[in-house]
Protein backbone atom coordinates (compact mmCIF):
# COMPACT_ATOMS: atom_id res chain seq x y z
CA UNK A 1 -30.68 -29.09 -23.06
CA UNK A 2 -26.95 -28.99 -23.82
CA UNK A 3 -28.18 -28.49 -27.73
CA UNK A 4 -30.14 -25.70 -26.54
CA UNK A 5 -26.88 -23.80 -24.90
CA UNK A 6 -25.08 -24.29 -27.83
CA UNK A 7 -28.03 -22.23 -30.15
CA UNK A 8 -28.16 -19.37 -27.25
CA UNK A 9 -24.41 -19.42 -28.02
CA UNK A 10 -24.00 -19.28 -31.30
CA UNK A 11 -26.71 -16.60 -31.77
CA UNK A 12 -25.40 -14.58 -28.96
CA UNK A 13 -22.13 -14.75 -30.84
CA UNK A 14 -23.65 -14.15 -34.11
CA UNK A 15 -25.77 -10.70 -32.49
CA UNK A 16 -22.25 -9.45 -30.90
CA UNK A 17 -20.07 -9.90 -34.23
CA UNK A 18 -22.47 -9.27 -36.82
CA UNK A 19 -22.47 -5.01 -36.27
CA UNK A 20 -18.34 -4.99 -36.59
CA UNK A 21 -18.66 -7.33 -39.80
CA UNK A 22 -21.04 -4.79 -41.68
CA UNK A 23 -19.57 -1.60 -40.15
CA UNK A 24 -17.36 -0.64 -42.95
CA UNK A 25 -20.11 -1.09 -45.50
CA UNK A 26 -22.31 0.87 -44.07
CA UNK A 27 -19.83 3.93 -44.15
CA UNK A 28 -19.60 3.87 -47.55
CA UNK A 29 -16.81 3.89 -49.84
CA UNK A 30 -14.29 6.42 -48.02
CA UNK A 31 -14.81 4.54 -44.45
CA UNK A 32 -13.10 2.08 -42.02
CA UNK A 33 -13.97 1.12 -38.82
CA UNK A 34 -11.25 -1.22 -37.04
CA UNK A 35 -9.13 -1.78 -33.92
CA UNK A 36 -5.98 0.05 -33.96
CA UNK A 37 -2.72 -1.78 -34.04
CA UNK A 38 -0.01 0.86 -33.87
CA UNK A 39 -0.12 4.45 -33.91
CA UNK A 40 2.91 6.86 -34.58
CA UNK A 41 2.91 10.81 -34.86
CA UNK A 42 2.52 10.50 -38.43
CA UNK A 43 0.04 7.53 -39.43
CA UNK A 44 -2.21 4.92 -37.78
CA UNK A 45 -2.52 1.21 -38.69
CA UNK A 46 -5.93 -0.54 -37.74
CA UNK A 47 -6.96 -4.47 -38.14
CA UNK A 48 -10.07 -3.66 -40.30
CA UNK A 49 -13.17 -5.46 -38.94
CA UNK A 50 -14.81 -6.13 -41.71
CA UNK A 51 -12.17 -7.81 -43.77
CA UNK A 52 -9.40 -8.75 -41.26
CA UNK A 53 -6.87 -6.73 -43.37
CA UNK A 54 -4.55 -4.47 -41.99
CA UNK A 55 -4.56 -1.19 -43.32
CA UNK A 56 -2.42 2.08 -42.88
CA UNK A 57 -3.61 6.38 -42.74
CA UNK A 58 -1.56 9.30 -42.93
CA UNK A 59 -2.62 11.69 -40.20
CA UNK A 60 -1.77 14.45 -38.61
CA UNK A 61 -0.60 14.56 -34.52
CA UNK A 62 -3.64 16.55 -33.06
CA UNK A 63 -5.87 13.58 -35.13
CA UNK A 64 -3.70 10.63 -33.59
CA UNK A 65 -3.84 12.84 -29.94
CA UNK A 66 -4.86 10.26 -27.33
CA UNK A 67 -5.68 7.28 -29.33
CA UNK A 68 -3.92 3.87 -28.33
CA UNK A 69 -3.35 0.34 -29.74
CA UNK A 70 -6.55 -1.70 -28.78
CA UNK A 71 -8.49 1.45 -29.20
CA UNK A 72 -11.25 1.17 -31.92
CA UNK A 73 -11.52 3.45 -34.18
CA UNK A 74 -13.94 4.76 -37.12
CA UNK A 75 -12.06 6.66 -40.10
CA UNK A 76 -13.29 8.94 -42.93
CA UNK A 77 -10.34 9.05 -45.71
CA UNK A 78 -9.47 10.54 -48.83
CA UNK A 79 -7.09 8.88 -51.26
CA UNK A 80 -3.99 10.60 -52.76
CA UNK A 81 -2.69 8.39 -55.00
CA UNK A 82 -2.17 5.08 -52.80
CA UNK A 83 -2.15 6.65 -49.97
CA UNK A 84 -4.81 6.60 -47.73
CA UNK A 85 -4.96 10.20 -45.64
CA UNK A 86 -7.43 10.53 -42.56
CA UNK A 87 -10.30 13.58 -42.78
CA UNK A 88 -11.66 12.11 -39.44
CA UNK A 89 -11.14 9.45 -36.64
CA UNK A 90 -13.47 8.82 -33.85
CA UNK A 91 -12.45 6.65 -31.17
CA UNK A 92 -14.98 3.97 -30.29
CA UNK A 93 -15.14 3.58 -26.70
């Protein structure tokens, strides 16, 4: 029985995590999906759930308007240069 529990766990675990793991993949190349981790008037930093890195977007006010730290988030960029700029973010809620 106890053996049991632990496989309903693990796969319940695994079918909860598994959709965040794969989410940036399945945006293709110019997307990020992630969990926001500061936010200022002029750029966003989110914890990226696919690869655990942190990563930083240039964006404008109105884009940033009403999203918070916790918040996750799904990005379209462009790059300029290094820098990563934001085309689109859609809160996850």
């Amino acid at each position: 029985m106890r053996r049991q529990m632990w496989l309903i766990g693990l796969l319940t675990s695994l079918y909860l995590l598994a959709p965040q793991a794969w989410a940036c993949d399945s945006m293709g190349p110019n997307g990020h999906v992630g969990e926001a981790l500061s936010v200022s008037p002029s750029a966003i930093q989110i914890r990226d759930f696919q690869t655990g890195n942190p990563l930083i977007f240039r964006a404008t006010a109105e884009q940033l308007s009403g999203i918070r730290p916790g918040d996750r988030v799904m990005i379209t960029f462009k790059k300029e240069g290094e820098v990563l700029v934001a085309e689109k973010i859609r809160t996850l809620r």
